[in-house]
PDB file of N, CA and C in Angstrom:
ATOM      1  N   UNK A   1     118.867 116.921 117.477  1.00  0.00           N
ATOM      2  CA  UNK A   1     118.304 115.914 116.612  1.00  0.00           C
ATOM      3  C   UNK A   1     116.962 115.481 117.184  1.00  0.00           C
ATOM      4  N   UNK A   2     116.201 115.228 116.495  1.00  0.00           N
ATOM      5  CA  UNK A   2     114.738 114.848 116.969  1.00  0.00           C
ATOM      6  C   UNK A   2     114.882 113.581 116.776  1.00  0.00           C
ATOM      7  N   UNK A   3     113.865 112.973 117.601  1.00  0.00           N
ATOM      8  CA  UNK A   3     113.125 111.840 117.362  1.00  0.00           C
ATOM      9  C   UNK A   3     113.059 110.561 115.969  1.00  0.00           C
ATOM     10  N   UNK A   4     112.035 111.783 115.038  1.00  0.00           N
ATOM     11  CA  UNK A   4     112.074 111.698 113.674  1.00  0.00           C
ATOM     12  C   UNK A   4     112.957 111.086 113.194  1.00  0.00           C
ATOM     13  N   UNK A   5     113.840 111.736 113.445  1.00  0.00           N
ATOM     14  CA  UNK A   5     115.425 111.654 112.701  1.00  0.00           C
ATOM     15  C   UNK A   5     116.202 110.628 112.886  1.00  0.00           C
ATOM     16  N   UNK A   6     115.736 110.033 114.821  1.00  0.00           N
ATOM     17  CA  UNK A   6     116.402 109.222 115.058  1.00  0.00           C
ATOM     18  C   UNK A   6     116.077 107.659 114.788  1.00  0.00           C
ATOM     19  N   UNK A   7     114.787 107.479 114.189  1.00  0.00           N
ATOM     20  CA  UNK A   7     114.252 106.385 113.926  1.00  0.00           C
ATOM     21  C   UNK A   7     114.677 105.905 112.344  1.00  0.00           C
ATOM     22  N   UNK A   8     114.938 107.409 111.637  1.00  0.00           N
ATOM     23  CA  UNK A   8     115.130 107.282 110.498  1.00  0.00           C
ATOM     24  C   UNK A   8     116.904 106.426 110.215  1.00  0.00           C
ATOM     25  N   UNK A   9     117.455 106.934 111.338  1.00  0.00           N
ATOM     26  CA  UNK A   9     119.019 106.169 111.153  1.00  0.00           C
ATOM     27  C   UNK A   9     118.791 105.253 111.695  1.00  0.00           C
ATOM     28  N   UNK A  10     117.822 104.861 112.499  1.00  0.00           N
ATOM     29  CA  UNK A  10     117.621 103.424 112.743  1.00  0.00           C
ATOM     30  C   UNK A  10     117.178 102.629 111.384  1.00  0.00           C
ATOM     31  N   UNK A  11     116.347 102.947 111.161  1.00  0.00           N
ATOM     32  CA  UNK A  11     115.473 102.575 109.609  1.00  0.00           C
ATOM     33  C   UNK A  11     116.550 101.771 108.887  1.00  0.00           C
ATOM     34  N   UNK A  12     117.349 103.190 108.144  1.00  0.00           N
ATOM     35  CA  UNK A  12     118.353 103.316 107.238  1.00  0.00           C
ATOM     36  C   UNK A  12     119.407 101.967 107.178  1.00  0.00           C
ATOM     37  N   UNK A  13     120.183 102.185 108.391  1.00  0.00           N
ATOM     38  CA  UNK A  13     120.676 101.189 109.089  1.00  0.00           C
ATOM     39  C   UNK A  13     120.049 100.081 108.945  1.00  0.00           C
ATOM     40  N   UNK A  14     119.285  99.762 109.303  1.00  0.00           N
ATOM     41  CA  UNK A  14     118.392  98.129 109.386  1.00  0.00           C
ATOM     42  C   UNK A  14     118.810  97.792 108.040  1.00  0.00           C
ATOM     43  N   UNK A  15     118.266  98.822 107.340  1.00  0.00           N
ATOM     44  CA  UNK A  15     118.575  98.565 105.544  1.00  0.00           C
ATOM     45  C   UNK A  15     119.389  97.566 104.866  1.00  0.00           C
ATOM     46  N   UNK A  16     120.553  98.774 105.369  1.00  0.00           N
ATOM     47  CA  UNK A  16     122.229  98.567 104.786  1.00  0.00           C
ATOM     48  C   UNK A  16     122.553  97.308 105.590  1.00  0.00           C
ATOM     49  N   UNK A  17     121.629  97.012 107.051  1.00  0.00           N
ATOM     50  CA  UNK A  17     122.829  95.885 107.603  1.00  0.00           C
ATOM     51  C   UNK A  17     121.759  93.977 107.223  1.00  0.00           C
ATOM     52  N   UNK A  18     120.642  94.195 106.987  1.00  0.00           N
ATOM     53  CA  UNK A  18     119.945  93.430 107.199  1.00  0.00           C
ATOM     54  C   UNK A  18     118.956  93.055 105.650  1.00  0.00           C
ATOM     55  N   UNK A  19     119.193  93.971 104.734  1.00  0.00           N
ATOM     56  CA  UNK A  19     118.484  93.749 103.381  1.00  0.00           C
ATOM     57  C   UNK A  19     119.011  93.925 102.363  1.00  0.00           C
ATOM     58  N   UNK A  20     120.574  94.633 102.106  1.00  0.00           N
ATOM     59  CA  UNK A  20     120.723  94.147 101.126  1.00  0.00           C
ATOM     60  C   UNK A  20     122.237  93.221 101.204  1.00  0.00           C
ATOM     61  N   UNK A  21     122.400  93.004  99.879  1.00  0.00           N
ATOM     62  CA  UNK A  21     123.271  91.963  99.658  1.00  0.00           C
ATOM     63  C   UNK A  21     124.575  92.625  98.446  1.00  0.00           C
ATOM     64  N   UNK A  22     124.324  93.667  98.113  1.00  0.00           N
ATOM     65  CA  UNK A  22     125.544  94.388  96.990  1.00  0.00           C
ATOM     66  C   UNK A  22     126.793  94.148  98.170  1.00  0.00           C
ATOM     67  N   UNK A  23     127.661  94.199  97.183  1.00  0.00           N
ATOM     68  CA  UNK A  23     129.048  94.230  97.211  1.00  0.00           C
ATOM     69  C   UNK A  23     129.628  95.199  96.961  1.00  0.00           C
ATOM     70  N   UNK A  24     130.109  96.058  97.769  1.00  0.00           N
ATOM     71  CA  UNK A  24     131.134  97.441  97.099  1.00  0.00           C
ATOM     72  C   UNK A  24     132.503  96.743  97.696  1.00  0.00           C
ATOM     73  N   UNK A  25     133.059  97.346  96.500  1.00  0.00           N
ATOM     74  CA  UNK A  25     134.658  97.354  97.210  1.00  0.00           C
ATOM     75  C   UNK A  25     135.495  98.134  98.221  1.00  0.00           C
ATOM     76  N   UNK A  26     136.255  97.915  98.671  1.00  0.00           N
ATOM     77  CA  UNK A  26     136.625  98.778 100.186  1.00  0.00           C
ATOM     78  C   UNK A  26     134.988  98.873 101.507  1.00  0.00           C
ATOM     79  N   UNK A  27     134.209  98.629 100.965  1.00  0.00           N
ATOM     80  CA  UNK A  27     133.029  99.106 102.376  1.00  0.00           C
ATOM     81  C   UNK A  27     132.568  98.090 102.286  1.00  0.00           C
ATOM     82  N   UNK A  28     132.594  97.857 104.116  1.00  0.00           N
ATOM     83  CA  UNK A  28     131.548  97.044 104.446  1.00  0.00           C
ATOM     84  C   UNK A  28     130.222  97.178 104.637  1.00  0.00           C
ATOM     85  N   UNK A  29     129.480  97.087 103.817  1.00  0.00           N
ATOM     86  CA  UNK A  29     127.951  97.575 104.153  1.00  0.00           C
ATOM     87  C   UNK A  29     126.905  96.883 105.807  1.00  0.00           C
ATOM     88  N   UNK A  30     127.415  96.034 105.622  1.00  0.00           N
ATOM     89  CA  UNK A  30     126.978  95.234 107.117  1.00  0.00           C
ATOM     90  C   UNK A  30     127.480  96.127 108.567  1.00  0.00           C
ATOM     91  N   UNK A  31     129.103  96.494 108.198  1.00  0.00           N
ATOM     92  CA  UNK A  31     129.566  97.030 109.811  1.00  0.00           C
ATOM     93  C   UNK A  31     128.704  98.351 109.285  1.00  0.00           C
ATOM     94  N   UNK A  32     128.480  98.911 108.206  1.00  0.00           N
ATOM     95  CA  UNK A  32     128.172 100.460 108.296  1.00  0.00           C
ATOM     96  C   UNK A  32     127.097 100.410 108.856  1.00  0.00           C
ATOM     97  N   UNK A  33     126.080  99.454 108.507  1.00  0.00           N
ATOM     98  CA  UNK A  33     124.283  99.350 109.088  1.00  0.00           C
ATOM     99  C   UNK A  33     124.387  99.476 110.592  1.00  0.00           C
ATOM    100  N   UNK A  34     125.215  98.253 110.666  1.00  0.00           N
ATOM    101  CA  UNK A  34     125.210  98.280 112.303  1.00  0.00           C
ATOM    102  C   UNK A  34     125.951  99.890 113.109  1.00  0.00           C
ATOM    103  N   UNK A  35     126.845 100.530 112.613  1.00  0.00           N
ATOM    104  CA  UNK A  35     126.996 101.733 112.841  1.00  0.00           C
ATOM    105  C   UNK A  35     126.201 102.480 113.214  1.00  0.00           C
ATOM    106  N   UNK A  36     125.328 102.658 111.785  1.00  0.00           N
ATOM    107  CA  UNK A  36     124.088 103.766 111.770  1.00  0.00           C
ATOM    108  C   UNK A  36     122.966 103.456 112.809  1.00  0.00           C
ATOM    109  N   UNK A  37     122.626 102.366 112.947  1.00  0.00           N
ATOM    110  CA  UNK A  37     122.008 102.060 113.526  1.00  0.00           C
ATOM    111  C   UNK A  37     121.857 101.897 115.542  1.00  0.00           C
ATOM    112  N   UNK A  38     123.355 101.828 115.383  1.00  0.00           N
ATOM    113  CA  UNK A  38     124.131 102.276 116.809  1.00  0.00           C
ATOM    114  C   UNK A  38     123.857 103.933 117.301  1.00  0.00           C
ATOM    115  N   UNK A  39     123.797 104.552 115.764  1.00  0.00           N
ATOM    116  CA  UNK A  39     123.919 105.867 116.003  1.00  0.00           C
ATOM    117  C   UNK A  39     122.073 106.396 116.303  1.00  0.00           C
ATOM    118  N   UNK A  40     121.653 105.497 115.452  1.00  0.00           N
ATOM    119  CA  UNK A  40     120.459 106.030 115.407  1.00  0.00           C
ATOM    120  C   UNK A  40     119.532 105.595 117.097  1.00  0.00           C
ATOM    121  N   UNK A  41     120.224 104.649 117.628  1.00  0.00           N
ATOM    122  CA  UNK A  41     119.987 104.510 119.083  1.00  0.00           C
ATOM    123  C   UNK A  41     120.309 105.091 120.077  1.00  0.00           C
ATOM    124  N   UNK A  42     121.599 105.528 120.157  1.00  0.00           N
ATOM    125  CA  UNK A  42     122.151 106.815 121.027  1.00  0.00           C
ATOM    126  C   UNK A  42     121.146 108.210 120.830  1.00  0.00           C
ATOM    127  N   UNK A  43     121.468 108.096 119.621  1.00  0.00           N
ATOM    128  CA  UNK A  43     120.298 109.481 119.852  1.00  0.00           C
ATOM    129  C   UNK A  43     118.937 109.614 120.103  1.00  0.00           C
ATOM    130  N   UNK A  44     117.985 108.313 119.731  1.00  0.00           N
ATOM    131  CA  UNK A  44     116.971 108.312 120.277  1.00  0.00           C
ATOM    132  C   UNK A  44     117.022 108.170 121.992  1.00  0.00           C
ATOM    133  N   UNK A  45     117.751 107.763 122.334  1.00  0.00           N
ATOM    134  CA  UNK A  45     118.137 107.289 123.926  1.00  0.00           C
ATOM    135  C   UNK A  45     118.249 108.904 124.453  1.00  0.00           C
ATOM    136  N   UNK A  46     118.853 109.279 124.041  1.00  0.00           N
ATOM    137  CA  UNK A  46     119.588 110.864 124.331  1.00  0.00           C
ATOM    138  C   UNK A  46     118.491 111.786 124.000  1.00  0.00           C
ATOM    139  N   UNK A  47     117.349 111.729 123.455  1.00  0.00           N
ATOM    140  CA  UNK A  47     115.932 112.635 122.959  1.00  0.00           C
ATOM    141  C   UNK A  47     115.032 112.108 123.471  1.00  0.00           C
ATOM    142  N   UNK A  48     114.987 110.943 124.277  1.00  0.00           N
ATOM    143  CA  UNK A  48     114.078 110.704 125.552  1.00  0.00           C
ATOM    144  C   UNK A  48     114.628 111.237 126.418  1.00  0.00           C
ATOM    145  N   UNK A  49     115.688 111.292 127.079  1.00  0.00           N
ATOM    146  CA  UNK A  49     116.283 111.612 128.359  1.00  0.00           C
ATOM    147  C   UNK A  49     115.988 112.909 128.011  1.00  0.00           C
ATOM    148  N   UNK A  50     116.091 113.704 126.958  1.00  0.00           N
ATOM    149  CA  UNK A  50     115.622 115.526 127.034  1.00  0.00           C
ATOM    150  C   UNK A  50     114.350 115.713 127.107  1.00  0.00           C
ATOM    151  N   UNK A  51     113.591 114.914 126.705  1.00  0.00           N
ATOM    152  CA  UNK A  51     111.897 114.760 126.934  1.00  0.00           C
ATOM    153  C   UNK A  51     111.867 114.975 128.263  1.00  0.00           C
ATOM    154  N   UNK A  52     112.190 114.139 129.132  1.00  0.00           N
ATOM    155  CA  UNK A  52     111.778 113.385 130.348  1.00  0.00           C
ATOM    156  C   UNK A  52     112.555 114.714 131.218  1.00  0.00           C
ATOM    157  N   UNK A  53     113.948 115.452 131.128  1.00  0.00           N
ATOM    158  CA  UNK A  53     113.642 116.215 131.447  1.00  0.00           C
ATOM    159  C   UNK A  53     113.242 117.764 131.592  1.00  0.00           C
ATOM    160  N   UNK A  54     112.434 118.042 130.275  1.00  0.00           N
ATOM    161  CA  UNK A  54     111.965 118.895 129.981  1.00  0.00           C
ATOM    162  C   UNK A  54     110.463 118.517 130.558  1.00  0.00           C
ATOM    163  N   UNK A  55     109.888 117.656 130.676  1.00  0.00           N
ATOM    164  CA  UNK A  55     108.544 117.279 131.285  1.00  0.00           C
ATOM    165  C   UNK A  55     108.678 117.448 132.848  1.00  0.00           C
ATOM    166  N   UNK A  56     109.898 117.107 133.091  1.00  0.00           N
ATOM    167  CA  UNK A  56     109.797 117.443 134.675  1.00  0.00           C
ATOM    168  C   UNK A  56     110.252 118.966 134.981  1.00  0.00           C
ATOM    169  N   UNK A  57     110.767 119.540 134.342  1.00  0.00           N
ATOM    170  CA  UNK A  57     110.698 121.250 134.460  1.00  0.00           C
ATOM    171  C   UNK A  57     109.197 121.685 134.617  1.00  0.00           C
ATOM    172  N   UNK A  58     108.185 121.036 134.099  1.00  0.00           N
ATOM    173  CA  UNK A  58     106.892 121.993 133.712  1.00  0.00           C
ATOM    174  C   UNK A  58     105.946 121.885 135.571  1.00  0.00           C
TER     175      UNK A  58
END
């Protein structure tokens, strides 16, 4: 997963947990934001640490 990608489930997330206000039935849209957004941090966390050491290989 890139970078890109990982800002984008951050994004997304922010969305669902912080802007809107719909109501579905059975889902919580609030725990899901915060989910995605959990997710979208692990992996940015996890695509620096491959940066950092792929920069120190060179």
């Amino acid at each position: 997963m890139t970078t890109g990608f990982s800002i984008f489930l951050l994004a997304a997330g922010a969305i669902l947990r912080f802007a809107l206000s719909y109501r579905v039935n059975g889902v919580d849209l609030h725990a899901l934001g915060s989910i995605i957004m959990a997710t979208g941090a692990a992996t940015l966390f996890v695509c620096f640490i491959r940066d950092l050491r792929t920069a120190r290989r060179r």
